[in-house]
C-alpha atoms as a PDB file:
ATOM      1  CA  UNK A   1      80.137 104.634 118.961  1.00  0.00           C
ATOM      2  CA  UNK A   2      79.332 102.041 116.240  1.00  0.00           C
ATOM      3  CA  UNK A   3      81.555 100.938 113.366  1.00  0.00           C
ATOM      4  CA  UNK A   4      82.045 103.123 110.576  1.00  0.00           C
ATOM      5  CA  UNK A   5      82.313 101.257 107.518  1.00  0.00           C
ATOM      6  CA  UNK A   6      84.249 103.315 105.319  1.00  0.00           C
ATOM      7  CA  UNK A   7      86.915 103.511 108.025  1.00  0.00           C
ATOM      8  CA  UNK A   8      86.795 100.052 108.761  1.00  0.00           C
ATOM      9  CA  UNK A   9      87.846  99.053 104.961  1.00  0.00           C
ATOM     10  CA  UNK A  10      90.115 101.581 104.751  1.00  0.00           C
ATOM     11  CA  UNK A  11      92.186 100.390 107.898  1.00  0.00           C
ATOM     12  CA  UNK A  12      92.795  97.240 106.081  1.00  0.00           C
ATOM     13  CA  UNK A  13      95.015  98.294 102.701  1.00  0.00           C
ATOM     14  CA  UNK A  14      98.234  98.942 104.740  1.00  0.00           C
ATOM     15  CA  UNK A  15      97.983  95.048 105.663  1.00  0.00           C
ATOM     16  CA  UNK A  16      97.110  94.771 102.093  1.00  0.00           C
ATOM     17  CA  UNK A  17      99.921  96.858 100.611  1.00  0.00           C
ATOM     18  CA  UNK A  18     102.571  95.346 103.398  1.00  0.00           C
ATOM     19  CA  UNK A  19     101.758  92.028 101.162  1.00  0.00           C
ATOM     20  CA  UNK A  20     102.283  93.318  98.015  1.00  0.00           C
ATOM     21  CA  UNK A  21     104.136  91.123  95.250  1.00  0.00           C
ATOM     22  CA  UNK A  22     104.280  90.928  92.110  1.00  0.00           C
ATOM     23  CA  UNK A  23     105.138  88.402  89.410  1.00  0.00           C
ATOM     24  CA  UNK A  24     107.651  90.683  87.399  1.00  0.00           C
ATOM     25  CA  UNK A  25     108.067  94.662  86.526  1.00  0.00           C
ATOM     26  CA  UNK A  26     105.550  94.815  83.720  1.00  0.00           C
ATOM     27  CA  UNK A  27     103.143  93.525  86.677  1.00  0.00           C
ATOM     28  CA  UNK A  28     104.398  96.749  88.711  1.00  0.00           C
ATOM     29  CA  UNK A  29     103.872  99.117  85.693  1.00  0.00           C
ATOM     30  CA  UNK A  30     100.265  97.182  85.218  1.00  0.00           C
ATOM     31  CA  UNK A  31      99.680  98.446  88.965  1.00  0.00           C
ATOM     32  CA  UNK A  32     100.849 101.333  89.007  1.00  0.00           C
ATOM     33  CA  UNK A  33      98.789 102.896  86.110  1.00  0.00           C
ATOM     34  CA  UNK A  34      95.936 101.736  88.052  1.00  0.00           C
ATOM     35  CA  UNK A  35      97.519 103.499  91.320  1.00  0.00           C
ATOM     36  CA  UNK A  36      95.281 106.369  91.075  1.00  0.00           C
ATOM     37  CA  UNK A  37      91.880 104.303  91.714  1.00  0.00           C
ATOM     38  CA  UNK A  38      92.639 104.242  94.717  1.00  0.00           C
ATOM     39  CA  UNK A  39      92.461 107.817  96.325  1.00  0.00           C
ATOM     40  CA  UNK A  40      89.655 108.377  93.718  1.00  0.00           C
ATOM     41  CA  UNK A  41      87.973 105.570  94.819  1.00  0.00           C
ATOM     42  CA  UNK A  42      88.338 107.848  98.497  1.00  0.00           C
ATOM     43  CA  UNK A  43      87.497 110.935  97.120  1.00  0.00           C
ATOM     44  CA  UNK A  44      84.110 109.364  95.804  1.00  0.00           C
ATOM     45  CA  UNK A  45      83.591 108.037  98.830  1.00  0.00           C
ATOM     46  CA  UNK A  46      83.468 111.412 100.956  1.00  0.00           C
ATOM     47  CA  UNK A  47      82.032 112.937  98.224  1.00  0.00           C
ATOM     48  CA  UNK A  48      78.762 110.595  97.997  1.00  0.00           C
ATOM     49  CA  UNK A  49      79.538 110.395 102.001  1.00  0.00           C
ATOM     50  CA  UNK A  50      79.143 114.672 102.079  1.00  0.00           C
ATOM     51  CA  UNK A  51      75.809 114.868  99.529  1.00  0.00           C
ATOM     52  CA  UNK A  52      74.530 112.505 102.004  1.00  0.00           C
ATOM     53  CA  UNK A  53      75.101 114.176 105.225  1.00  0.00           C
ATOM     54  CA  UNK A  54      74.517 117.614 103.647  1.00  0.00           C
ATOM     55  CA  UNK A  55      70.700 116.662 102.309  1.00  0.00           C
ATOM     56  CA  UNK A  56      69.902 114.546 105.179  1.00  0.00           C
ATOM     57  CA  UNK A  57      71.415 115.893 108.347  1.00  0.00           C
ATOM     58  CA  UNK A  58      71.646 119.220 110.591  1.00  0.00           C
ATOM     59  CA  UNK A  59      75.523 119.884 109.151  1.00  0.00           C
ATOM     60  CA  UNK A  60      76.924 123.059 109.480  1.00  0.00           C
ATOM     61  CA  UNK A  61      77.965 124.327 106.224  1.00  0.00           C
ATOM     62  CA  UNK A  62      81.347 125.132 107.305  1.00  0.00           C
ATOM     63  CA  UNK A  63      81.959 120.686 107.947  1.00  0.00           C
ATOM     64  CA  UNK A  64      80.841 120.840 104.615  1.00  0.00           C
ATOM     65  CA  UNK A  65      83.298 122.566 103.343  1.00  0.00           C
ATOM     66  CA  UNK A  66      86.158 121.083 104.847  1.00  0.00           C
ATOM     67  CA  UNK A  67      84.568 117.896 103.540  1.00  0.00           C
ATOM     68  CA  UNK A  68      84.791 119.261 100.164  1.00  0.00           C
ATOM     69  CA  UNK A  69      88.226 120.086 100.540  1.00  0.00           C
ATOM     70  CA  UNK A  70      89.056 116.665 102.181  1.00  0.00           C
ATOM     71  CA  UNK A  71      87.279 115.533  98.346  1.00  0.00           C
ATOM     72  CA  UNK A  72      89.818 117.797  97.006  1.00  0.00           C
ATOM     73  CA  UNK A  73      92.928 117.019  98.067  1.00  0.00           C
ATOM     74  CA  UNK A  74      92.137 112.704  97.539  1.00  0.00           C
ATOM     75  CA  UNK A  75      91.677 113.688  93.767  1.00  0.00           C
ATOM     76  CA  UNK A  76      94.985 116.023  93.566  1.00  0.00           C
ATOM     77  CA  UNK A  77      96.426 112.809  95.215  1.00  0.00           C
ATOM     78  CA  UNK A  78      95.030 110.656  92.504  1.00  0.00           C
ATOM     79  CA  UNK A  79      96.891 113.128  90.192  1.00  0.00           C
ATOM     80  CA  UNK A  80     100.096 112.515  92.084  1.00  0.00           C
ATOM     81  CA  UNK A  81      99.422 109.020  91.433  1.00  0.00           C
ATOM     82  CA  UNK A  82      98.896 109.404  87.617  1.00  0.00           C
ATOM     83  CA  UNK A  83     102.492 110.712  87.661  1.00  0.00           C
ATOM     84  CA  UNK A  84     103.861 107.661  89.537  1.00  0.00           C
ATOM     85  CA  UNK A  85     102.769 106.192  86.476  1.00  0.00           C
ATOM     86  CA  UNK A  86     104.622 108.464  84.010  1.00  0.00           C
ATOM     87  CA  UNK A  87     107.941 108.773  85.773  1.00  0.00           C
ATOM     88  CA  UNK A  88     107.578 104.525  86.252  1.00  0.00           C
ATOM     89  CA  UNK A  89     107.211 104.952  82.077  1.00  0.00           C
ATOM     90  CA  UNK A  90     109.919 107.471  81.404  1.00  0.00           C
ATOM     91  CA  UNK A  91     112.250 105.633  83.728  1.00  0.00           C
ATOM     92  CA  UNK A  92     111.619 102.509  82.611  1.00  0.00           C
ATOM     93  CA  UNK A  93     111.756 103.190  78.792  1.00  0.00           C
ATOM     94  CA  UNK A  94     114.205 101.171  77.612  1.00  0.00           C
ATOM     95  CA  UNK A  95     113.043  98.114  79.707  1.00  0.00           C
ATOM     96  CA  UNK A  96     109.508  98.572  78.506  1.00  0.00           C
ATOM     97  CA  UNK A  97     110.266  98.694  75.328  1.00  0.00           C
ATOM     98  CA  UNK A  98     112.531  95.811  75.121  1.00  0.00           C
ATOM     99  CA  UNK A  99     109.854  93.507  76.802  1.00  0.00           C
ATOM    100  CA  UNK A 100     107.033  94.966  74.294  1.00  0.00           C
ATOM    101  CA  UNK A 101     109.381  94.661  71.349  1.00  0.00           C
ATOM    102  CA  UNK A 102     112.005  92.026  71.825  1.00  0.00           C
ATOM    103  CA  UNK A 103     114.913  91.719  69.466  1.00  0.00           C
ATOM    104  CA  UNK A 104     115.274  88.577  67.845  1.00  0.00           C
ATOM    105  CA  UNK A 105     117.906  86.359  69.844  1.00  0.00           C
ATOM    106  CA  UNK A 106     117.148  88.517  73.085  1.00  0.00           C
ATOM    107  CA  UNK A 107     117.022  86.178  75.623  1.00  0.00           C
ATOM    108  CA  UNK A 108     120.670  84.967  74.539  1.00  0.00           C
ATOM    109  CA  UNK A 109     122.013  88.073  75.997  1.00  0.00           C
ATOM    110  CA  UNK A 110     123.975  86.835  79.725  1.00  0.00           C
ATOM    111  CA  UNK A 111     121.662  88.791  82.528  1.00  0.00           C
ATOM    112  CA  UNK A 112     124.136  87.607  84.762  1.00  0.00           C
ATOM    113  CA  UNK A 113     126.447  90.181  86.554  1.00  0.00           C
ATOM    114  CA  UNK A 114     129.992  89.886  85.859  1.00  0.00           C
ATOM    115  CA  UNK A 115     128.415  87.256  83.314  1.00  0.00           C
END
């Protein structure tokens, strides 16, 4: 059996995400907005990936289907991923909005514990 492409890249983003780092938490919020890309980025795949085999290839109409659902469930998980976002947001209100709207003097405040 030959290499499968989409498969192939795929394998490689828990490598990827086992490197993850980021600079600061605005950096993490930045990210996570942009979480959702990725399973829709899936979910177009096997889509294109199903038109394909669908038009061009003896495929029973039941694989299509379950291809179709496969399509289905990436995009409710790019959903799930838009509310990683929002809970990051809600959770993270009051340090959001001090780092978008510093007070004047803020970085005098002692971040130190115990300070």
């Amino acid at each position: 059996m030959s290499d499968f492409a989409l498969v192939t890249h795929a394998t490689e983003l828990p490598t990827i995400a086992a490197r993850y780092e980021s600079e600061d938490m605005m950096q993490v919020r930045g990210h996570l907005q942009l979480l959702s890309e990725l399973p829709l980025a899936a979910a177009a795949a096997i889509r294109l990936l199903t038109e394909r085999l669908a038009a061009e290839y003896p495929l029973h109409e039941n694989v299509v289907e379950e291809l179709r659902r496969v399509h289905d469930a990436l995009s409710a998980a790019g959903q799930a991923c838009d509310e990683v976002a929002t809970t990051f947001e809600a959770s993270h209100e009051v340090e959001i909005t001090r780092r978008m709207q510093p007070r004047v003097g803020e970085e005098k405040w002692d971040q130190r514990v115990g300070g």
